[in-house]
Protein backbone atom coordinates (compact mmCIF):
# COMPACT_ATOMS: atom_id res chain seq x y z
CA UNK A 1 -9.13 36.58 -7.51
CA UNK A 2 -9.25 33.86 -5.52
CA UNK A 3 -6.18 31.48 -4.45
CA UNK A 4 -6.24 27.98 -4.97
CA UNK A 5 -5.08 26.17 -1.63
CA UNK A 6 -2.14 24.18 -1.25
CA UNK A 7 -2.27 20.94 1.18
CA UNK A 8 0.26 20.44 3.39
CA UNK A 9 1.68 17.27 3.97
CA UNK A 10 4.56 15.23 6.42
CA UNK A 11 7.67 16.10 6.73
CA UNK A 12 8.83 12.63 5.42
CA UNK A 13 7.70 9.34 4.19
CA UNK A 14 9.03 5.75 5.28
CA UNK A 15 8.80 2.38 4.17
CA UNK A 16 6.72 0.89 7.18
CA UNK A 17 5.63 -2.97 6.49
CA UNK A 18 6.69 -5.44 3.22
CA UNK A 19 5.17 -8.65 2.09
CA UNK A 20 5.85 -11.15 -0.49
CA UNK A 21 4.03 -13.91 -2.38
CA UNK A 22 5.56 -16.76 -4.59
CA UNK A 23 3.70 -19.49 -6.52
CA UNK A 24 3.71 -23.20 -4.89
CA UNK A 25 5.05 -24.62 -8.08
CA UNK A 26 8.84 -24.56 -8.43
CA UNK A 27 9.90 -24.72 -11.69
CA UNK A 28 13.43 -26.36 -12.58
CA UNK A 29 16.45 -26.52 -15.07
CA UNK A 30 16.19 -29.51 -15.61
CA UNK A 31 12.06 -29.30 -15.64
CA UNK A 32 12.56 -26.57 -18.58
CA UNK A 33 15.37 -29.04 -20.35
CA UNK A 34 12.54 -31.54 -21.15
CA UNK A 35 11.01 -28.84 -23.15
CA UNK A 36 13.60 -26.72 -24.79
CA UNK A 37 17.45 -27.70 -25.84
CA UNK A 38 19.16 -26.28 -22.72
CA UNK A 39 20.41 -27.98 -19.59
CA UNK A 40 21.00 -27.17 -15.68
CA UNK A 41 24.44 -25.90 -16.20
CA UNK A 42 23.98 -23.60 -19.42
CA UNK A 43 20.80 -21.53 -17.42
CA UNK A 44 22.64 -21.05 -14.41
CA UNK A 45 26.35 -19.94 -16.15
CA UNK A 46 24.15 -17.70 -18.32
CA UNK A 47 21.32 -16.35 -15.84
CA UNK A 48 22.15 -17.91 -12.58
CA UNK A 49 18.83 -19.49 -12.21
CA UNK A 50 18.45 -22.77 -10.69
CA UNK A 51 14.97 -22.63 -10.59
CA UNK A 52 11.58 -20.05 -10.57
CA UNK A 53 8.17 -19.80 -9.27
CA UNK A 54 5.02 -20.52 -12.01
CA UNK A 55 1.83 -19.58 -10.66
CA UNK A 56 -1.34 -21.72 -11.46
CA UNK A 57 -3.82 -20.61 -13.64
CA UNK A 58 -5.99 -19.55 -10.17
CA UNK A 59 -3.06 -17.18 -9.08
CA UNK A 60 -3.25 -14.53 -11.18
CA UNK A 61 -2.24 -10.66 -11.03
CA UNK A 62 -4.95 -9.50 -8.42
CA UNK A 63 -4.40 -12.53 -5.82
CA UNK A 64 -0.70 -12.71 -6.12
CA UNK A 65 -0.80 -8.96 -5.06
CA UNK A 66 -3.61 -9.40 -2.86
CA UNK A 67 -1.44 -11.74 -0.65
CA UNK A 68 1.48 -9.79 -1.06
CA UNK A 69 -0.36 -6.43 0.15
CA UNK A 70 -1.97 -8.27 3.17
CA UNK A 71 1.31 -9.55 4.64
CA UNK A 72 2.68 -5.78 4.08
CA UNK A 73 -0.15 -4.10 5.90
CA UNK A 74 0.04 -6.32 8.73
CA UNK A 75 3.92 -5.89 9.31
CA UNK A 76 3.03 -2.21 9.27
CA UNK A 77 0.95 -2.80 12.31
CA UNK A 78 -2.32 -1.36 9.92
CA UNK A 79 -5.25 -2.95 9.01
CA UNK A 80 -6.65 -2.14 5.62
CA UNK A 81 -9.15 0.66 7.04
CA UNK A 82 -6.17 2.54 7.70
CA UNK A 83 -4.76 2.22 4.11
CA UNK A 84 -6.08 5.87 1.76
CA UNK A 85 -4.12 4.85 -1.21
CA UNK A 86 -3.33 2.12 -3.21
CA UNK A 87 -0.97 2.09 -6.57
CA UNK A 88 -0.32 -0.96 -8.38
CA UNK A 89 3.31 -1.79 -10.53
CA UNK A 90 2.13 -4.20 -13.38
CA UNK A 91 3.00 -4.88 -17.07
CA UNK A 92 0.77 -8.04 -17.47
CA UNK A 93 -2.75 -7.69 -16.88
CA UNK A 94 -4.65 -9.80 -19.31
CA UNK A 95 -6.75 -6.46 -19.38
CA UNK A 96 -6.07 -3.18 -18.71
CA UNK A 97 -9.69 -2.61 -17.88
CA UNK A 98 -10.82 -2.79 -14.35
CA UNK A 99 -7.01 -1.48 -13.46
CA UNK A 100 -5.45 -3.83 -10.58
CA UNK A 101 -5.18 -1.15 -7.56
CA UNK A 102 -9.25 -1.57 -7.02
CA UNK A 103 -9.48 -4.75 -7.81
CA UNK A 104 -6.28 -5.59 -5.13
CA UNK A 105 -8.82 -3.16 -2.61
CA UNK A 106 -11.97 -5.17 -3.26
CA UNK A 107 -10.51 -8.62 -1.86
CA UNK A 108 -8.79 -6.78 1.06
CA UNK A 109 -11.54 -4.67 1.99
CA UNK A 110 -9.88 -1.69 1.70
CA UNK A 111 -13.07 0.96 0.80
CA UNK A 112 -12.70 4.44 -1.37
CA UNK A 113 -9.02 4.45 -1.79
CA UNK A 114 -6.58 6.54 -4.09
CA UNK A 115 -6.46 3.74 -6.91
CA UNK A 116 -4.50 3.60 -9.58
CA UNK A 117 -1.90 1.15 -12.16
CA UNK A 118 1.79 2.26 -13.52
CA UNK A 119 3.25 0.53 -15.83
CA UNK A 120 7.43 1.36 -16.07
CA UNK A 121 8.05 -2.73 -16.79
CA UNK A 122 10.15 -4.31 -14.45
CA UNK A 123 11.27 -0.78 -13.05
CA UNK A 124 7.66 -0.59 -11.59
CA UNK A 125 7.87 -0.94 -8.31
CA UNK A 126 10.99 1.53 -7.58
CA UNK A 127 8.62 4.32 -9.91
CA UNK A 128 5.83 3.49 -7.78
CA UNK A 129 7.96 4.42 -4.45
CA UNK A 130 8.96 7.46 -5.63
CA UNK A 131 5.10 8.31 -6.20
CA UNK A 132 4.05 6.47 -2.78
CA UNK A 133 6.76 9.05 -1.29
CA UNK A 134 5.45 11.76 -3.09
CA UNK A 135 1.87 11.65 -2.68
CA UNK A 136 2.93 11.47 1.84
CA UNK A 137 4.88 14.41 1.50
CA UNK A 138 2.35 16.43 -0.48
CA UNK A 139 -0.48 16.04 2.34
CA UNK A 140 -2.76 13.17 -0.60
CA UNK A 141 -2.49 10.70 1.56
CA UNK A 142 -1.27 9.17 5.15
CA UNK A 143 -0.72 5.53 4.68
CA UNK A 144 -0.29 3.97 0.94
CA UNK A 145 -0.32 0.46 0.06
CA UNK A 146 2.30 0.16 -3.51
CA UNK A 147 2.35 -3.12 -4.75
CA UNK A 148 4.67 -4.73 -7.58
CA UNK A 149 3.31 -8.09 -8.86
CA UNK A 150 3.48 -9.60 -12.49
CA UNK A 151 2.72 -13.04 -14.43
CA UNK A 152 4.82 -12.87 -16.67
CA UNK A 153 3.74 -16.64 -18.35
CA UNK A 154 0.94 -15.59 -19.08
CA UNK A 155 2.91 -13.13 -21.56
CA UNK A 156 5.75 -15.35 -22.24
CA UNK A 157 6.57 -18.64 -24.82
CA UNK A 158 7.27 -21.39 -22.42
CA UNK A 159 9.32 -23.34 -24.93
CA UNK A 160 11.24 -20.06 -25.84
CA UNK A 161 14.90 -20.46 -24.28
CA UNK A 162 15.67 -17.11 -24.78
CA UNK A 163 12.80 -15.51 -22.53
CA UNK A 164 11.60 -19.12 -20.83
CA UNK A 165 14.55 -19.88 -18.53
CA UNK A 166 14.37 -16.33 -16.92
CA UNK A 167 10.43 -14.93 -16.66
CA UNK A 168 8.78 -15.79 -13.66
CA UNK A 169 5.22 -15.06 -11.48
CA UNK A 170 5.49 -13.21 -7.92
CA UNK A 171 4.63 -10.03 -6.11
CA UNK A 172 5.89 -7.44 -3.49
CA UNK A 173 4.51 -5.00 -1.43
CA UNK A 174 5.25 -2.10 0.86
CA UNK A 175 3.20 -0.04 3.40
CA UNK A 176 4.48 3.82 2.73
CA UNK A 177 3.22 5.74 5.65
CA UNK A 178 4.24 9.54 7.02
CA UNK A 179 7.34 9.86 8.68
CA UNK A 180 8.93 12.71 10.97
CA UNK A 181 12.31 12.16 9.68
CA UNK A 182 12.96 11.49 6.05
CA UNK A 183 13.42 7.60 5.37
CA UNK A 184 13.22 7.66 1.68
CA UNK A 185 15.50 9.46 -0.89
CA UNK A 186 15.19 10.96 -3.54
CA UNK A 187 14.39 9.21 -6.81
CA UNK A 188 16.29 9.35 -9.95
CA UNK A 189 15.01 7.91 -12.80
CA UNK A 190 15.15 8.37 -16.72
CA UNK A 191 14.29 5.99 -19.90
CA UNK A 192 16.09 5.58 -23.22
CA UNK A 193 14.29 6.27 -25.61
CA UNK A 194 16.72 5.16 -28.22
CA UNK A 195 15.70 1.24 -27.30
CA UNK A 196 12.03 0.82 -27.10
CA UNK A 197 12.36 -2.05 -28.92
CA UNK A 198 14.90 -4.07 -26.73
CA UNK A 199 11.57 -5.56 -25.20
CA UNK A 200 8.62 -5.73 -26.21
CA UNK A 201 5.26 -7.11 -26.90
CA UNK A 202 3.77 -6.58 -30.45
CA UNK A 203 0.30 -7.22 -29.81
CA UNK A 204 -2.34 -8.70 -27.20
CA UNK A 205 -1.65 -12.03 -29.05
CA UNK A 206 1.81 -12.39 -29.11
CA UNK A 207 4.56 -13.32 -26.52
CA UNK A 208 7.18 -10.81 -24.67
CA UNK A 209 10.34 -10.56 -26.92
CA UNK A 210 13.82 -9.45 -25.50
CA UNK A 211 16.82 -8.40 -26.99
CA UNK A 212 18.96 -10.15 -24.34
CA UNK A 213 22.35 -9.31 -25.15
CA UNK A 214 21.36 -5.37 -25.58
CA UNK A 215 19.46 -5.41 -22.69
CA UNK A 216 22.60 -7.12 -20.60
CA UNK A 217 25.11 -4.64 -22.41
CA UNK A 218 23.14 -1.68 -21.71
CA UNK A 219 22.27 -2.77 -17.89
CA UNK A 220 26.04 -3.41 -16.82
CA UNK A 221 27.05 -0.14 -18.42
CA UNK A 222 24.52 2.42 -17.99
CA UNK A 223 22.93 1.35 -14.53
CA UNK A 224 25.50 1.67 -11.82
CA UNK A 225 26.14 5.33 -12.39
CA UNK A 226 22.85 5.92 -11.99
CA UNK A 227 22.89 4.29 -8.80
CA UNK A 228 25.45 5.91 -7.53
CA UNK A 229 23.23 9.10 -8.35
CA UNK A 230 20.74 8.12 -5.67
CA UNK A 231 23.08 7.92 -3.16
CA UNK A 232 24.55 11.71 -3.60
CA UNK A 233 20.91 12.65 -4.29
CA UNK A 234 20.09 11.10 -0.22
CA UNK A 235 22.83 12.85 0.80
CA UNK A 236 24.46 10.00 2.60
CA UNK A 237 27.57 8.11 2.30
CA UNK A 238 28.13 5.39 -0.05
CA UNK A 239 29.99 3.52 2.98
CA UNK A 240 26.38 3.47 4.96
CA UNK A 241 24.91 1.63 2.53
CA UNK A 242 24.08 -1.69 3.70
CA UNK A 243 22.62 -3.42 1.17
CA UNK A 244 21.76 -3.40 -2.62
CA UNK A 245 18.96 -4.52 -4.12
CA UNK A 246 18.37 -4.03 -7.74
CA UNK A 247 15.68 -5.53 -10.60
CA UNK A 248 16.37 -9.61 -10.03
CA UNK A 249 17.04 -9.25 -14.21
CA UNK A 250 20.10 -11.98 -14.16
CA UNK A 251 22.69 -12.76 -12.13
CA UNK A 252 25.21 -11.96 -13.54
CA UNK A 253 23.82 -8.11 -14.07
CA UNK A 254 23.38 -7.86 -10.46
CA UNK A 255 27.02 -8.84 -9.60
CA UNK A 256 28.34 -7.05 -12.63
CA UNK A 257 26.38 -3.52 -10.73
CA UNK A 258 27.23 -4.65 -7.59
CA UNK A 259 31.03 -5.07 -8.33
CA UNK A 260 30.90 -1.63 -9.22
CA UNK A 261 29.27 -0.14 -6.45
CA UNK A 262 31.56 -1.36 -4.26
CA UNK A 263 34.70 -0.01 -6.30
CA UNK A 264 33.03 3.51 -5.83
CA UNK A 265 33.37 3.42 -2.07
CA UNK A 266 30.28 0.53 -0.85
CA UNK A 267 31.31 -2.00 1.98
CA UNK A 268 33.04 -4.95 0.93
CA UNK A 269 30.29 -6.91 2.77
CA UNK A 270 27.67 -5.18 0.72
CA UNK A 271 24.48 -7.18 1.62
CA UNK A 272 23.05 -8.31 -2.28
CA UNK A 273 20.07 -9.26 -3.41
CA UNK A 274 20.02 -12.33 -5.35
CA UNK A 275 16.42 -13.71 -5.09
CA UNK A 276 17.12 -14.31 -8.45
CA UNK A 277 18.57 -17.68 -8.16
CA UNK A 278 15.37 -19.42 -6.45
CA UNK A 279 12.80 -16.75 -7.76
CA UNK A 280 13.70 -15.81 -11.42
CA UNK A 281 13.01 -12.69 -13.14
CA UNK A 282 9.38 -11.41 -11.25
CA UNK A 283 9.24 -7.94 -13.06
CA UNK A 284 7.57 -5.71 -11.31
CA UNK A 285 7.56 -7.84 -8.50
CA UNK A 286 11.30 -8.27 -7.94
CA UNK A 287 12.77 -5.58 -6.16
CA UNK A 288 9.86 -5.72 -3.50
CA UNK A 289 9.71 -9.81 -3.41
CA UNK A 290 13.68 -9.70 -3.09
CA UNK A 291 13.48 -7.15 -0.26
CA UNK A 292 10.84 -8.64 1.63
CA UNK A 293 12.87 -12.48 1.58
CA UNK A 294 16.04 -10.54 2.06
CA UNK A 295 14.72 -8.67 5.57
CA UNK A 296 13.06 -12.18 6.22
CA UNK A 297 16.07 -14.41 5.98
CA UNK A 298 17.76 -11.66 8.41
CA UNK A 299 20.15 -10.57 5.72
CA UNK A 300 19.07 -6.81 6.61
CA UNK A 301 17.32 -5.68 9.52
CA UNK A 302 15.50 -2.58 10.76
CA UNK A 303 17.47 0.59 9.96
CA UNK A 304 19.87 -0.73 7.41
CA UNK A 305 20.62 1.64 4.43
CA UNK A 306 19.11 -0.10 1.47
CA UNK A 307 19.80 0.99 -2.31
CA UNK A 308 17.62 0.14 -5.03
CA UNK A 309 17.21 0.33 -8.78
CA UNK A 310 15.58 -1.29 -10.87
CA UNK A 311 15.52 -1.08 -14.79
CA UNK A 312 13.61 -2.53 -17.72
CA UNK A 313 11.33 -2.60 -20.56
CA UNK A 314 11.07 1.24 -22.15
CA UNK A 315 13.91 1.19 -21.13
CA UNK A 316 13.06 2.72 -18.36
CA UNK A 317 14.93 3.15 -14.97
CA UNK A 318 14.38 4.25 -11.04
CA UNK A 319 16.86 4.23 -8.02
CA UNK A 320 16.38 5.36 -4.23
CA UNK A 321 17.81 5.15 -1.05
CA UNK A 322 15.73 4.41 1.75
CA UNK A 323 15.94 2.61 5.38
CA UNK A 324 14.47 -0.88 5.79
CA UNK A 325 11.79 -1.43 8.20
């Protein structure tokens, strides 16, 4: 009998390039006040928004992403010929029929790739690295484009103050390309299936609902452990990590995870993400759009230790440690 072949692949995988997109139009408290009974002061002691990007009804899924990907292959030093695979994070196509991946490849001229959408909600994009990483190391690809984008208004009730003041439009990307020496850890990631319901959508004609207060209970309890997971799962020391960025969910989440990081053993200077404030809540989109602004402003720099997790609808959850390019 015959034996099937096994393919070979690299040694490691690495984050090589990022890119970000965000809507022109800035969206403020007091913008959403005129609407809705809330004010500047009750979002941002709540949420820690001051204001979020809307896209236009010409940015949609596919060229939010499609900007986001070409800014990401070209700090890779590739050009799309050199990109094999491409996987989407999404939770808001208006259809799920083309999937976004090929569509994402047909504007950047990327031809025959790996193509494919996963949908894990706003933990998207950290599920999607894990595959990217994956699919290196098992000899299916070289060099894959992963990009997280969402639009989440098109999905949301813009007079709703419960979902309004938080849901947002953007996307991230990375470049995930072979590496000699492992720069991406291992990925630990789970769902509860107890609380499918904490956020949903009912049907293709109704509007994203959230459970906020479960959702914010069950984030600053169960997250940070899990976390901490990724870091023994890397094998490296909590005190080498220089930076955290998790799901841009609230602000008060991110500090609440963040405090306790640090009490396990992270530098009191831990670097945090909190693209949150100007951004809002992107989705799949966050982690990667927070990332890419974060490296940008200089806030981490080549090398640097990053830890992510990100967490959402399902509820489903992902965390990794990997360096930043």
């Amino acid at each position: 009998m015959s034996t099937i072949a096994r393919r070979t692949g690299a040694a490691g995988s690495r984050i090589a390039g990022l890119g970000h997109y965000r809507p022109s139009r800035v969206v403020t408290n007091d913008e959403l006040a005129l609407t809705m009974d809330t004010n500047d002061a009750w979002i941002q002691s709540r949420v820690g928004i001051a204001e979020r990007h809307w896209a236009s009804e010409s940015e949609t899924v596919i060229t939010m992403g499609a900007e986001a990907a070409r800014m990401a292959i070209a700090d890779a030093g590739l050009t799309p010929a050199d990109i094999d695979t491409i996987i989407v994070a999404t939770c808001t196509l208006p259809s799920q029929i083309p999937h976004a991946s090929t569509q994402i490849a047909a504007i950047l001229g990327i031809h025959a790739p790996g193509s494919f959408d996963i949908n894990a909600a706003c933990a998207g994009f950290c599920y999607g690295l894990a595959v990217a990483s994956h699919t290196i190391r098992a000899g299916a690809g070289k060099n894959v484009l992963l990009v997280g984008v969402d639009k989440l208004t098109d999905w949301t009730d813009l007079t709703d103050r419960s979902t309004a003041i938080i849901f947002a439009d953007g996307a991230g990307a990375a470049v995930v390309t072979e590496a000699d020496v492992e720069g991406i850890g291992p990925v630990v990631w789970g769902s509860d299936e107890e609380k499918t319901e904490a956020i949903h959508v009912t049907d293709r004609n109704s509007y994203i609902y959230q459970d906020g207060q479960a959702v914010f209970r069950w984030a600053t309890t169960q997250i940070a452990p899990v976390a901490l997971e990724a870091v023994a799962a890397a094998e490296v020391d909590l005190s080498e990590i220089k930076a955290l960025v998790t799901h841009q969910a609230n602000l008060r989440i991110i500090e609440a995870i963040a405090k306790k990081i640090i009490a396990a053993g992270a530098p009191e200077d831990l670097v945090i993400g909190k693209d949150i404030i100007t951004t809002g809540n992107t989705s799949s989109g966050s982690v990667p759009l927070a990332l890419s602004r974060l490296r940008e402003s200089g806030g981490i720099t080549t090398g640097d230790l990053v830890l992510s997790i990100a967490f959402g609808a399902g509820l489903t959850y992902a965390a990794q440690v990997y360096r930043c390019p």
